[in-house]
N, C-alpha and C. Protein backbone atom coordinates (compact mmCIF):
# COMPACT_ATOMS: atom_id res chain seq x y z
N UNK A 1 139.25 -34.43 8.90
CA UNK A 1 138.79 -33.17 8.38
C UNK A 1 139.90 -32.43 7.63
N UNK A 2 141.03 -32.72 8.18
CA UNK A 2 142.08 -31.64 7.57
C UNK A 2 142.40 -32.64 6.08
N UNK A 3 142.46 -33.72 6.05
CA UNK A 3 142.68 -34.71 4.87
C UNK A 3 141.82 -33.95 3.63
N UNK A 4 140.57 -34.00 4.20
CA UNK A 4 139.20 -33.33 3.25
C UNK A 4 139.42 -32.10 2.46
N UNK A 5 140.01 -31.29 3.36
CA UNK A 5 140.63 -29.49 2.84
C UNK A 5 142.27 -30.24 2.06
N UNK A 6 143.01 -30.42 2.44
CA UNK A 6 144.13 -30.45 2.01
C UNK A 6 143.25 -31.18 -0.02
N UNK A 7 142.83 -32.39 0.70
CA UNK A 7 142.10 -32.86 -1.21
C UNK A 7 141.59 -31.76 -1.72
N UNK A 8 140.61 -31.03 -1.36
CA UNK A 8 140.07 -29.70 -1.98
C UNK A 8 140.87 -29.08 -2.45
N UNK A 9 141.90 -28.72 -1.54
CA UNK A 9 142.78 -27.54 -1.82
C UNK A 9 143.97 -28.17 -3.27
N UNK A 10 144.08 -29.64 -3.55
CA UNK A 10 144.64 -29.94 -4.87
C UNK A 10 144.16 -30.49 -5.89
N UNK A 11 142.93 -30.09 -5.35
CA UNK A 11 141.86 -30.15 -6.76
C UNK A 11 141.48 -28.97 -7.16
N UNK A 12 141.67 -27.90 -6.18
CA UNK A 12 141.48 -26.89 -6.86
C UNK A 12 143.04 -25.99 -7.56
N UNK A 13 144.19 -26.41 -7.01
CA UNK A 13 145.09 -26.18 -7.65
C UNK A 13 145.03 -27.27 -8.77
N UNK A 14 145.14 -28.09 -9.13
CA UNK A 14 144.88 -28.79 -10.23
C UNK A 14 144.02 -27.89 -11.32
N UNK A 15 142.80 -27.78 -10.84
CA UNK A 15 141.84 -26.86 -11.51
C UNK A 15 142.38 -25.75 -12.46
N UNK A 16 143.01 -24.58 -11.30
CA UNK A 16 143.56 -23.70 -11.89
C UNK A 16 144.37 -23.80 -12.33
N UNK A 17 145.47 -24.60 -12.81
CA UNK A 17 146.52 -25.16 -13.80
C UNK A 17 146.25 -25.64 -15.00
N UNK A 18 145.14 -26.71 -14.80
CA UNK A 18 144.45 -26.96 -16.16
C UNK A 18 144.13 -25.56 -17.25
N UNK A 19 143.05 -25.00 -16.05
CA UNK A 19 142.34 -23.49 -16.90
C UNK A 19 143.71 -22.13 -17.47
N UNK A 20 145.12 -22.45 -16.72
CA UNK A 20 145.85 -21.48 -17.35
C UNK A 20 146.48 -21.98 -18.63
N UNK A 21 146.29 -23.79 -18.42
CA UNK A 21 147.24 -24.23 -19.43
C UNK A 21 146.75 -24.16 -20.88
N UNK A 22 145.11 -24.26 -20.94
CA UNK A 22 143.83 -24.14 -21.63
C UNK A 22 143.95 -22.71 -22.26
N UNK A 23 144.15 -21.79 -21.37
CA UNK A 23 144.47 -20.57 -21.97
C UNK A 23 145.53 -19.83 -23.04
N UNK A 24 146.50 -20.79 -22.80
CA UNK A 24 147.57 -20.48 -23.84
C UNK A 24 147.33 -21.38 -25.44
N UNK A 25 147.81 -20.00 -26.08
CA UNK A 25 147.78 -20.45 -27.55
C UNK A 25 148.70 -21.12 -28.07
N UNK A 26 148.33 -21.76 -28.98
CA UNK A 26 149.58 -23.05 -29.56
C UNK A 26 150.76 -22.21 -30.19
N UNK A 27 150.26 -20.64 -29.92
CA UNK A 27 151.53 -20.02 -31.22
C UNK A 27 152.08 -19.16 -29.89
N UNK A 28 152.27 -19.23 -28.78
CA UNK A 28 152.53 -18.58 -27.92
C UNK A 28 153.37 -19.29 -26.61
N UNK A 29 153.22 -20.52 -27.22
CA UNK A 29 154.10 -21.57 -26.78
C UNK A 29 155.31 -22.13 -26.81
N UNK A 30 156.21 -21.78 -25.15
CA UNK A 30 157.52 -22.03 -25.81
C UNK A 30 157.96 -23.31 -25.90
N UNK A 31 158.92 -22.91 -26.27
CA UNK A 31 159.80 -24.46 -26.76
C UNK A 31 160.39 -25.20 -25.69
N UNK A 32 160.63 -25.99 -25.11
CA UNK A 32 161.35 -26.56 -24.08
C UNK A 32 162.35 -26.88 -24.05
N UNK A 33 163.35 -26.98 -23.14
CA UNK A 33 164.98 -27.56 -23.13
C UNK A 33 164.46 -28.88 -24.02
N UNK A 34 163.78 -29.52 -23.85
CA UNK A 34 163.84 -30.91 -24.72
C UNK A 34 163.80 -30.93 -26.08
N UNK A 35 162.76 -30.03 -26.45
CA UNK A 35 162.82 -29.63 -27.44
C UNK A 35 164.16 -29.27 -28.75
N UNK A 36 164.74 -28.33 -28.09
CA UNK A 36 165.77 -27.59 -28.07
C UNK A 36 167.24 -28.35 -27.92
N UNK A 37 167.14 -29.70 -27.57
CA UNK A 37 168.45 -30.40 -27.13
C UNK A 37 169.30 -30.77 -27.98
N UNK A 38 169.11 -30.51 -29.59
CA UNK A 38 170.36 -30.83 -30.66
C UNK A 38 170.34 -29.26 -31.23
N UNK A 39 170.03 -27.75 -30.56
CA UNK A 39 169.92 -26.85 -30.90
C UNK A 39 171.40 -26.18 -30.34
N UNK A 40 172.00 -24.83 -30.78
CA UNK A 40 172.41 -23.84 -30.44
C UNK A 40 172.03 -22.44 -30.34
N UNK A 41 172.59 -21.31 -29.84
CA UNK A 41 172.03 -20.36 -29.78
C UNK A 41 172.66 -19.09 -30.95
N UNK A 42 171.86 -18.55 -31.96
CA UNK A 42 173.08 -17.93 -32.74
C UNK A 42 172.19 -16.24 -32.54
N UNK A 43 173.36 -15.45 -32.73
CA UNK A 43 172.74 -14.38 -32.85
C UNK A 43 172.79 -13.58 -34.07
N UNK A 44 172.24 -12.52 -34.30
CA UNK A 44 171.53 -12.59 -36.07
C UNK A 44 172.00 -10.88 -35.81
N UNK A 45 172.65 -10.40 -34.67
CA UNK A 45 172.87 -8.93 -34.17
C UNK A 45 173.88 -8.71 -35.53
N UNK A 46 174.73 -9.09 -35.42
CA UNK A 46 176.30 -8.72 -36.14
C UNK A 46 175.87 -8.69 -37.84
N UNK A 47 174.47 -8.97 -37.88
CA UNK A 47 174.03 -9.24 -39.43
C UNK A 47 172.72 -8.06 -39.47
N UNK A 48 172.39 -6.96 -38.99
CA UNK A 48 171.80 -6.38 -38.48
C UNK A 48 170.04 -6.42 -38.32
N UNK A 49 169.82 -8.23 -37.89
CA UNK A 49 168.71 -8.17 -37.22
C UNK A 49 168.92 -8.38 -36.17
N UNK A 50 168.31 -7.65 -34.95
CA UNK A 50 168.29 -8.01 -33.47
C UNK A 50 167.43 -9.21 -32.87
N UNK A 51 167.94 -10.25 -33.61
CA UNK A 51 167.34 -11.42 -32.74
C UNK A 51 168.44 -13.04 -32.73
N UNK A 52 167.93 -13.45 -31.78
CA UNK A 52 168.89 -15.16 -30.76
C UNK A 52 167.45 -15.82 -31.76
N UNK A 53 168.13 -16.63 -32.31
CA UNK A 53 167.63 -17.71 -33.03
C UNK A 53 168.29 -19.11 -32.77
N UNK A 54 167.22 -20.35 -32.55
CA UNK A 54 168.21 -21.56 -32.33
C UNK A 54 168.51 -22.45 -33.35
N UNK A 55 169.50 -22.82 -33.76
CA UNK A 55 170.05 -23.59 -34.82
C UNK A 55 170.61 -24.82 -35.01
N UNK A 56 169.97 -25.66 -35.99
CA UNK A 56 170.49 -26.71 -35.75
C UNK A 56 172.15 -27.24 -35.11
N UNK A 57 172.82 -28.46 -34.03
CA UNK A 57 174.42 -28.30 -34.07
C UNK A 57 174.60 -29.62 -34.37
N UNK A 58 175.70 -29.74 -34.35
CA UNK A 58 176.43 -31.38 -34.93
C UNK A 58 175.62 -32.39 -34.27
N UNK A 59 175.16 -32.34 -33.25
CA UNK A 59 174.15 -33.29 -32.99
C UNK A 59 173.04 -33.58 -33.40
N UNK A 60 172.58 -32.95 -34.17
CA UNK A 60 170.90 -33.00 -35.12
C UNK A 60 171.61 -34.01 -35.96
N UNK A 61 172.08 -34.46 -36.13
CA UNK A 61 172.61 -35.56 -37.52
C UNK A 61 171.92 -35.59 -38.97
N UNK A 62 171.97 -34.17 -38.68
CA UNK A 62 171.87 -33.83 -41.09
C UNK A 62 173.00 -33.14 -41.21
N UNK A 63 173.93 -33.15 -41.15
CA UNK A 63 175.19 -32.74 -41.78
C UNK A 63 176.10 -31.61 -41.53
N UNK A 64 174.98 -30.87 -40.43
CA UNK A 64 175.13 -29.72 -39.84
C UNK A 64 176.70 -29.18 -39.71
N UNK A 65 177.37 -28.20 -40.30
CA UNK A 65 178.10 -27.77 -39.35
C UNK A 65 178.19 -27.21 -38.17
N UNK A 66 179.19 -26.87 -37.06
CA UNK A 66 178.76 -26.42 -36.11
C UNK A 66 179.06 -25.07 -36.53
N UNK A 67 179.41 -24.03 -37.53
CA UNK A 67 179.60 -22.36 -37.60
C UNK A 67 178.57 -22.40 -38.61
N UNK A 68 177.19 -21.69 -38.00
CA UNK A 68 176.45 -21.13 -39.08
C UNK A 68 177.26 -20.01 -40.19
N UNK A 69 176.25 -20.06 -41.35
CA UNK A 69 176.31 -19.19 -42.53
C UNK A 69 175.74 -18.16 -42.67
N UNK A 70 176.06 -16.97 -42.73
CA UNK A 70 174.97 -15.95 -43.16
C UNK A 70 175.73 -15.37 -44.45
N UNK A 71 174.77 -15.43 -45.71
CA UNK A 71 174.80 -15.01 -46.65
C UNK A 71 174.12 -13.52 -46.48
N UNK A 72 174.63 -12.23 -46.88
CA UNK A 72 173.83 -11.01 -46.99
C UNK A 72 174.53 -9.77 -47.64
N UNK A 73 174.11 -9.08 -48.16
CA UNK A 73 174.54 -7.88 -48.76
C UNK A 73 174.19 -6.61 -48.27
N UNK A 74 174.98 -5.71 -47.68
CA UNK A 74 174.23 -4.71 -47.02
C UNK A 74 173.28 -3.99 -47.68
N UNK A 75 172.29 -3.81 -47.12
CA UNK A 75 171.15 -2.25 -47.53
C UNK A 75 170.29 -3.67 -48.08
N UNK A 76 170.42 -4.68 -47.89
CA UNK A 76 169.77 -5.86 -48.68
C UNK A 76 168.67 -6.12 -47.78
N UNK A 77 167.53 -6.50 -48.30
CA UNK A 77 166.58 -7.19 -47.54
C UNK A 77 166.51 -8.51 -47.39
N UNK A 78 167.65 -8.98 -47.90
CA UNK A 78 167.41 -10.91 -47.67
C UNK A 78 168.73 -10.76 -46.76
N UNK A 79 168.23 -12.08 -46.25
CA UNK A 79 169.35 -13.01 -45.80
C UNK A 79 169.31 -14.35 -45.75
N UNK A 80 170.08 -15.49 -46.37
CA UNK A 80 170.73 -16.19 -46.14
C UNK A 80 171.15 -17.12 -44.97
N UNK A 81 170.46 -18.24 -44.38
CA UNK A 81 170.89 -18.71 -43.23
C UNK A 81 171.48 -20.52 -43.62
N UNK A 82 172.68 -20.76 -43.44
CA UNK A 82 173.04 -21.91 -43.50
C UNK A 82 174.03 -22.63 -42.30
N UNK A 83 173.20 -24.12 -42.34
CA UNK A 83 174.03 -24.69 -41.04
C UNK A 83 174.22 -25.92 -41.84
N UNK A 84 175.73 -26.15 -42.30
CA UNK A 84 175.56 -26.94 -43.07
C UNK A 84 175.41 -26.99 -44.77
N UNK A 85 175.68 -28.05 -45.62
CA UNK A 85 175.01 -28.72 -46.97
C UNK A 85 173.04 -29.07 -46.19
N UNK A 86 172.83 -29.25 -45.48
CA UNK A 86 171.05 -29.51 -45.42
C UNK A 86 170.55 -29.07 -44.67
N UNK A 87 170.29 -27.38 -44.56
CA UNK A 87 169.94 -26.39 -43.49
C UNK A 87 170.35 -25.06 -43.94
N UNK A 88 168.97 -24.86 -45.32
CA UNK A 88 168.87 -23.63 -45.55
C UNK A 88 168.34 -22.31 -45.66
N UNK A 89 168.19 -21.61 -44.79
CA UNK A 89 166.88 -20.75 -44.32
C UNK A 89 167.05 -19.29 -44.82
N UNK A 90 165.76 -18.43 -45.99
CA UNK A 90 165.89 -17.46 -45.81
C UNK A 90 164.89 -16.58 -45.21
N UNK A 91 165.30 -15.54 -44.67
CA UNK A 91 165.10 -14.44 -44.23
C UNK A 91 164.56 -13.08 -44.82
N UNK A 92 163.51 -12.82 -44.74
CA UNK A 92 163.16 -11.67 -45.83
C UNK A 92 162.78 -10.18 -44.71
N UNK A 93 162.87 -9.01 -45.24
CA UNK A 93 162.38 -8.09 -44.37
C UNK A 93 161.62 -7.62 -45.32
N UNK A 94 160.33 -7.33 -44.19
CA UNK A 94 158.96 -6.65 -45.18
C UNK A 94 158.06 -5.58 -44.70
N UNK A 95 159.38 -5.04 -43.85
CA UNK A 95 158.82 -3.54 -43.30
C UNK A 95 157.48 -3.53 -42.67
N UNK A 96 156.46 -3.43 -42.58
CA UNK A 96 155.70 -2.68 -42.18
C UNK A 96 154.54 -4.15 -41.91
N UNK A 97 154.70 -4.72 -43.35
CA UNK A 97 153.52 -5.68 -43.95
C UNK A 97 153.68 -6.90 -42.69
N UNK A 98 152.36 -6.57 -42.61
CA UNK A 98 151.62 -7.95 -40.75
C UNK A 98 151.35 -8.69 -41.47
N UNK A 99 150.81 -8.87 -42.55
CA UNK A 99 149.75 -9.96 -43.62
C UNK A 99 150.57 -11.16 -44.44
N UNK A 100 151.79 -11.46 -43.98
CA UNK A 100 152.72 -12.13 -45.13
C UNK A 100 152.61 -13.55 -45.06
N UNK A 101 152.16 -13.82 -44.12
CA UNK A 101 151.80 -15.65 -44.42
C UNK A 101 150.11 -15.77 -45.29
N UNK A 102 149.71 -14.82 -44.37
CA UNK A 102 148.09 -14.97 -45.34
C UNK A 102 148.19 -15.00 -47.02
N UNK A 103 148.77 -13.80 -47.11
CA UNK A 103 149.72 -13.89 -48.91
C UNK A 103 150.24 -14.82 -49.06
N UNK A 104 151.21 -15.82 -48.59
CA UNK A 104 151.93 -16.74 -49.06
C UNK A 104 150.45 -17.50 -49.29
N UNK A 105 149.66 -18.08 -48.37
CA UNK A 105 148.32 -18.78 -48.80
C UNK A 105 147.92 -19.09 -49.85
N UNK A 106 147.82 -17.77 -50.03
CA UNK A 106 147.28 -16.65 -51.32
C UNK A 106 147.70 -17.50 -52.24
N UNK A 107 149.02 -17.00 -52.44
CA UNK A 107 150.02 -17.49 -53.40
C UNK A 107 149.55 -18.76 -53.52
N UNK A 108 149.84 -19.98 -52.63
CA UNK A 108 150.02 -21.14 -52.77
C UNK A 108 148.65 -21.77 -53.48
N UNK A 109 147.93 -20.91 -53.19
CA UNK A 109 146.43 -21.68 -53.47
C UNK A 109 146.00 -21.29 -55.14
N UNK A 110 147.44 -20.54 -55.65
CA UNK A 110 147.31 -20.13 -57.02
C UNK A 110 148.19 -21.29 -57.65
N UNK A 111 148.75 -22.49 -57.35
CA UNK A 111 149.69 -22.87 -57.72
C UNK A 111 148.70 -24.32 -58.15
N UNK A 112 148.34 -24.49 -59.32
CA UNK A 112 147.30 -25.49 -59.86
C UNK A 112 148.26 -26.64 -60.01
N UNK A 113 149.59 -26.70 -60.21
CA UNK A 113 150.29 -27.79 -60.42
C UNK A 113 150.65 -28.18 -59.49
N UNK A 114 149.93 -27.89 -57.96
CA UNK A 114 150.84 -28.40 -56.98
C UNK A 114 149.81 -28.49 -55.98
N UNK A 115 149.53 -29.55 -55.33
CA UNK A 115 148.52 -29.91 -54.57
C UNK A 115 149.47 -29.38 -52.88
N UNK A 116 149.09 -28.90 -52.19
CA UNK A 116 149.55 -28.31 -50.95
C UNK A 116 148.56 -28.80 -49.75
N UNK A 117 149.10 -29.67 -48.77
CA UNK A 117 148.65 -29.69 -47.30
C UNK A 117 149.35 -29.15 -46.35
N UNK A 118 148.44 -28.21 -45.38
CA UNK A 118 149.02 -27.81 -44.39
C UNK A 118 149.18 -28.86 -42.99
N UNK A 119 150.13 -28.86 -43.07
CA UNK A 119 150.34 -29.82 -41.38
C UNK A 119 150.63 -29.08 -40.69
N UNK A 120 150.61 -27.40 -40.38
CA UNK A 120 150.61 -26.57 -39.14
C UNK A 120 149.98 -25.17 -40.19
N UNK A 121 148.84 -24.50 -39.39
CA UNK A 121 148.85 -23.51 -40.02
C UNK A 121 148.21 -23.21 -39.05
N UNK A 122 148.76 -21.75 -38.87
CA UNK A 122 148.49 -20.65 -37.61
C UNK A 122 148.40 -19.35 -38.25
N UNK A 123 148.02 -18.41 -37.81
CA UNK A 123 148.02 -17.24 -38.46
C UNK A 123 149.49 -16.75 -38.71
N UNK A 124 150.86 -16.57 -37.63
CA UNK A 124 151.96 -16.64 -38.47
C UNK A 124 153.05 -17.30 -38.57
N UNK A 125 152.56 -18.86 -38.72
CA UNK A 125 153.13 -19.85 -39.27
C UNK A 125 152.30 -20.97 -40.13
N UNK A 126 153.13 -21.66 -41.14
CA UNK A 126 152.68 -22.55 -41.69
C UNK A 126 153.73 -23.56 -41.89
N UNK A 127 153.45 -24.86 -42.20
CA UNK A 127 154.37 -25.60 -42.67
C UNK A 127 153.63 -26.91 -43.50
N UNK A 128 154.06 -26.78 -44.35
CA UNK A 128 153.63 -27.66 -45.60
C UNK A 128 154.18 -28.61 -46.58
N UNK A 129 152.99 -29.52 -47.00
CA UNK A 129 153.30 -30.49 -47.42
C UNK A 129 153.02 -30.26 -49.41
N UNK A 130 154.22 -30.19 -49.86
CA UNK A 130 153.95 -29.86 -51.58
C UNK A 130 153.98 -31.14 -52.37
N UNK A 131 152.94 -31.08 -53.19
CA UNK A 131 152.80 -32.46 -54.33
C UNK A 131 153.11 -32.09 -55.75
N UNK A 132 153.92 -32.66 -56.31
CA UNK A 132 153.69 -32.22 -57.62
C UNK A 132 152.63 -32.80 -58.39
N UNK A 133 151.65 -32.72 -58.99
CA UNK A 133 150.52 -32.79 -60.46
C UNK A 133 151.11 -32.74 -61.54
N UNK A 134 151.00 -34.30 -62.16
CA UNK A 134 151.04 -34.35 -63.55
C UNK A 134 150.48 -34.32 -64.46
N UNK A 135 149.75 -33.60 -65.66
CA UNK A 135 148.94 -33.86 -66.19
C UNK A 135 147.36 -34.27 -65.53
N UNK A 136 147.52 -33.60 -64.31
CA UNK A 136 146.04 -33.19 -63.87
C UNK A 136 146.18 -34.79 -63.01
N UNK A 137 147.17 -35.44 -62.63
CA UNK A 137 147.04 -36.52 -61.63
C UNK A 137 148.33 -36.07 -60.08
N UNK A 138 147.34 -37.00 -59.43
CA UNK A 138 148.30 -36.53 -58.66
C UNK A 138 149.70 -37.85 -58.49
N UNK A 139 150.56 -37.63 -58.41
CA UNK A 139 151.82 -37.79 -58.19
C UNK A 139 152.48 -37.42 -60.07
N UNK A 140 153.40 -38.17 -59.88
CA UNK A 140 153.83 -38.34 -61.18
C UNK A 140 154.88 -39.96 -60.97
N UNK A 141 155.14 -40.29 -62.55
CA UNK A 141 155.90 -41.33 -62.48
C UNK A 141 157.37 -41.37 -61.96
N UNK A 142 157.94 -42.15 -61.08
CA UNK A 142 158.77 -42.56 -60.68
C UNK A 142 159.84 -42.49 -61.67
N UNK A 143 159.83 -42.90 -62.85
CA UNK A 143 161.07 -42.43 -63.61
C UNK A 143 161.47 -41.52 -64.17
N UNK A 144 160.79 -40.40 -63.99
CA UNK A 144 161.36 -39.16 -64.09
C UNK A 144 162.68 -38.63 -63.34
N UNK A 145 162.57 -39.30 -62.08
CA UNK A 145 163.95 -38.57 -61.16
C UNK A 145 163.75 -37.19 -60.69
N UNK A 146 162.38 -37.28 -60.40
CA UNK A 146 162.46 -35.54 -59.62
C UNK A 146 161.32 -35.86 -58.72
N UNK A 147 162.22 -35.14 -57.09
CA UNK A 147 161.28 -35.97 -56.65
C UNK A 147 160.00 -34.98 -56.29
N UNK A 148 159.08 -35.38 -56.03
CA UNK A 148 157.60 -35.45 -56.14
C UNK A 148 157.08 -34.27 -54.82
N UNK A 149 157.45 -34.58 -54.06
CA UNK A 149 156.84 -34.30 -52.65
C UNK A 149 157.68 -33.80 -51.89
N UNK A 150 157.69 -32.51 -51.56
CA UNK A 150 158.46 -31.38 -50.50
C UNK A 150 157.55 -30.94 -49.50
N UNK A 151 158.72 -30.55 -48.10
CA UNK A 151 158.24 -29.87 -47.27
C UNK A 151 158.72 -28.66 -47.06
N UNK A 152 158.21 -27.90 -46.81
CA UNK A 152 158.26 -26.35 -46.80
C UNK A 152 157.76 -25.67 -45.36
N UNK A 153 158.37 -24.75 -45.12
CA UNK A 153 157.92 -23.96 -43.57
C UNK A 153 158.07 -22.49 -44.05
N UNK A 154 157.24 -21.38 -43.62
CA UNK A 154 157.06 -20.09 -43.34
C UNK A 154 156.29 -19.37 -42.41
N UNK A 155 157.14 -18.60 -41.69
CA UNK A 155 156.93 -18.07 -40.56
C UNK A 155 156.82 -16.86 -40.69
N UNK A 156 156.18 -16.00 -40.07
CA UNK A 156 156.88 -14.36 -39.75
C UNK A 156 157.09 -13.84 -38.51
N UNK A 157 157.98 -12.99 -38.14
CA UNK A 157 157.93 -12.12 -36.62
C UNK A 157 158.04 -11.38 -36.71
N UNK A 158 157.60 -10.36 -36.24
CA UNK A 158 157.84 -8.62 -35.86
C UNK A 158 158.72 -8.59 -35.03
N UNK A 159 159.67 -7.98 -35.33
CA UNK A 159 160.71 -7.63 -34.29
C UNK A 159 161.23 -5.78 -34.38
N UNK A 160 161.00 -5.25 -33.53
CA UNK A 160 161.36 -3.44 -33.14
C UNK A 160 160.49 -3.12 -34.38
N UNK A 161 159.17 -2.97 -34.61
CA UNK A 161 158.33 -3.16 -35.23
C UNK A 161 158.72 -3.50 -36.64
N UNK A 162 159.30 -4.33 -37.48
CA UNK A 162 159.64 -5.00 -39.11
C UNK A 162 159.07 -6.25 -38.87
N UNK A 163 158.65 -6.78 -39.74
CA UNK A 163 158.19 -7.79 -39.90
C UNK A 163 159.37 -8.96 -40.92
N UNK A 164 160.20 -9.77 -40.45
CA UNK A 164 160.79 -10.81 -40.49
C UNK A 164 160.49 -12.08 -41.36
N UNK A 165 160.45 -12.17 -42.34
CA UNK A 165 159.61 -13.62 -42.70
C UNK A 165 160.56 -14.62 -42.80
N UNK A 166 160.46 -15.90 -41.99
CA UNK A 166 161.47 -17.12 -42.06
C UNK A 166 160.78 -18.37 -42.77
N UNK A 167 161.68 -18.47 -44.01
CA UNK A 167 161.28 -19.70 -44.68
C UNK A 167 162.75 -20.41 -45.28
N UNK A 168 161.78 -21.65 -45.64
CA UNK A 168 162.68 -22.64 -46.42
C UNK A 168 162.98 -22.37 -47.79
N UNK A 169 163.64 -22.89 -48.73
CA UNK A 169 164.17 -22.32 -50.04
C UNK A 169 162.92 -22.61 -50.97
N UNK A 170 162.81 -22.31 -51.85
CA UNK A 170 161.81 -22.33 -52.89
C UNK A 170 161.61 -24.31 -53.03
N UNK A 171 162.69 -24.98 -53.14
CA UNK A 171 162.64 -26.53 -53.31
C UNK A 171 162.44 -27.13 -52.51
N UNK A 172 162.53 -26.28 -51.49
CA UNK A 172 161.80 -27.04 -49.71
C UNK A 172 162.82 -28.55 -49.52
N UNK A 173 162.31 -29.49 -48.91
CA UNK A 173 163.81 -29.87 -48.04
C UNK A 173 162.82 -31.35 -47.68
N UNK A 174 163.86 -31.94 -47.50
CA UNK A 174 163.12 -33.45 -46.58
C UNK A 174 162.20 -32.99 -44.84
N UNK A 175 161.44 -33.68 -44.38
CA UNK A 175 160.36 -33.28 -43.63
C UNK A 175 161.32 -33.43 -42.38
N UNK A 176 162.60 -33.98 -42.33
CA UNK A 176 163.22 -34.17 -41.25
C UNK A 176 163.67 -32.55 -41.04
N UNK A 177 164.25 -32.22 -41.94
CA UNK A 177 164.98 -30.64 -42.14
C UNK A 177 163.63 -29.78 -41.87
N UNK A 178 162.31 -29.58 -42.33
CA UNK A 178 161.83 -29.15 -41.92
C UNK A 178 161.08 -28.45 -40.70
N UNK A 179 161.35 -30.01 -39.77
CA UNK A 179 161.05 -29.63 -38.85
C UNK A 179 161.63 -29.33 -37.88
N UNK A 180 162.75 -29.33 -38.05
CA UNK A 180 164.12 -28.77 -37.47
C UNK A 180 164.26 -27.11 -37.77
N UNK A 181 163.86 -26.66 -38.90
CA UNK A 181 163.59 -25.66 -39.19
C UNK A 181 162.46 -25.27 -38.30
N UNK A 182 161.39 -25.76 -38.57
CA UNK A 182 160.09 -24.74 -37.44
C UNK A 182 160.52 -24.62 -36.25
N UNK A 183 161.24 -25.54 -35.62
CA UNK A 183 161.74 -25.09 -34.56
C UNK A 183 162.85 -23.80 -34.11
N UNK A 184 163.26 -23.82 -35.25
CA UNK A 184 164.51 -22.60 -35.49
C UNK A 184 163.28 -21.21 -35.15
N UNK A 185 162.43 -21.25 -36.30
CA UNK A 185 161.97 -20.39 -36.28
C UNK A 185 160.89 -19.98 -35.26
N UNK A 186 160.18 -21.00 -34.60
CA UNK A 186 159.51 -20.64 -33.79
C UNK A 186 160.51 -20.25 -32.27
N UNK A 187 161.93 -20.37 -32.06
CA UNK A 187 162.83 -20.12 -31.24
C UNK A 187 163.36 -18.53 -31.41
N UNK A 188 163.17 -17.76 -32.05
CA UNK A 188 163.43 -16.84 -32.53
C UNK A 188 163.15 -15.68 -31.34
N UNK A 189 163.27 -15.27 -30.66
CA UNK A 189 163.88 -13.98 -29.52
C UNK A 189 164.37 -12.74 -30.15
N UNK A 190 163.49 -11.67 -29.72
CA UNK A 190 164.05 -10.61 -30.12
C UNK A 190 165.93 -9.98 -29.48
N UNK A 191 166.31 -9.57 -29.34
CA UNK A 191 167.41 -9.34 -28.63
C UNK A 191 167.71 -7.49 -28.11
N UNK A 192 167.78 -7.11 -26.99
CA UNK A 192 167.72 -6.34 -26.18
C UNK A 192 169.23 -5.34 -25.98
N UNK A 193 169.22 -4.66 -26.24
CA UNK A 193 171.12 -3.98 -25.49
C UNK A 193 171.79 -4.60 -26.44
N UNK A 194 172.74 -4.84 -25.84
CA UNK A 194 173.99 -5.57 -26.30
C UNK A 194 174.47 -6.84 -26.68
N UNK A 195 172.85 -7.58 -26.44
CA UNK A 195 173.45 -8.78 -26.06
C UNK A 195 174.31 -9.60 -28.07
């Protein structure tokens, strides 16, 4: 009899683990130490956004240095994030505006020379796959020397209510860098006091 309750009793914890795990959203989901295991922790305070962002380190094997870059100009709304020659991320502030990936959409879906798949799109993230169109085909010829097909990531966060937008450079990056990037950005922590 007690065998009978004890099974009940981890089927119904089972149960309720499933139904909390069911409950969480894919954009609300953190990242795991595993995840995270060729990452560092940088902070973005001394550049005056208050947030721990994780960044690629010498162990990601793209070229990384281990002292990030911040490019910025005060009273400026960009910034500049580099780890490395292949790890380049900017940073935009857009005050107030919640709507900035839906716009990028926007944008992208205005861009007739460039065929675009999303391989993550969430309300505030995306990350994408860019084609170039030649003459109304898709790819183009090989001997041109430019290459064809980029990946691209854009994110946004609100942080002490501003809205943050994290993306890749306009030429977007090999899909390896990319996704090394979404992870940056989906790692992103506001930061509290002093830290």
């Amino acid at each position: 009899m007690s065998m009978k309750k004890f099974s009940i009793f981890l089927l119904l914890l089972a149960v309720s683990f499933v139904a909390v795990r069911c409950g969480d959203s894919e954009e609300s989901k953190e990242l795991t130490d595993d995840e995270l295991y060729e990452f560092q922790g940088f902070s973005m305070k001394p550049y005056d956004i208050p947030i721990m962002i994780m960044l690629p380190d010498e162990t990601a094997n793209i070229g990384a240095s281990t002292q990030p870059e911040v490019i910025h100009v005060e009273d400026d709304f960009k910034w500049e994030l580099m780890v490395g020659p292949n790890f380049h991320m900017v940073i935009d502030d857009w005050g107030s505006d919640r709507e900035m990936v839906s716009s990028e959409k926007k944008r992208l879906a205005g861009l007739s020379f460039y065929k675009v798949k999303y391989l993550v799109d969430e309300p505030d993230f995306i990350l994408y796959e860019r084609e170039l169109k030649v003459d109304g085909k898709k790819g183009a010829s090989k001997s041109v020397g430019v290459e064809h097909t980029t990946y691209h990531v854009y994110g946004q966060k609100v942080i002490d209510d501003i809205t943050y937008v994290f993306r890749s450079r306009d030429d977007g990056f090999e899909k390896i860098i990319i996704d090394l990037m979404a992870k940056s950005i989906k790692s992103v922590k506001p930061l509290k006091g002093n830290s």
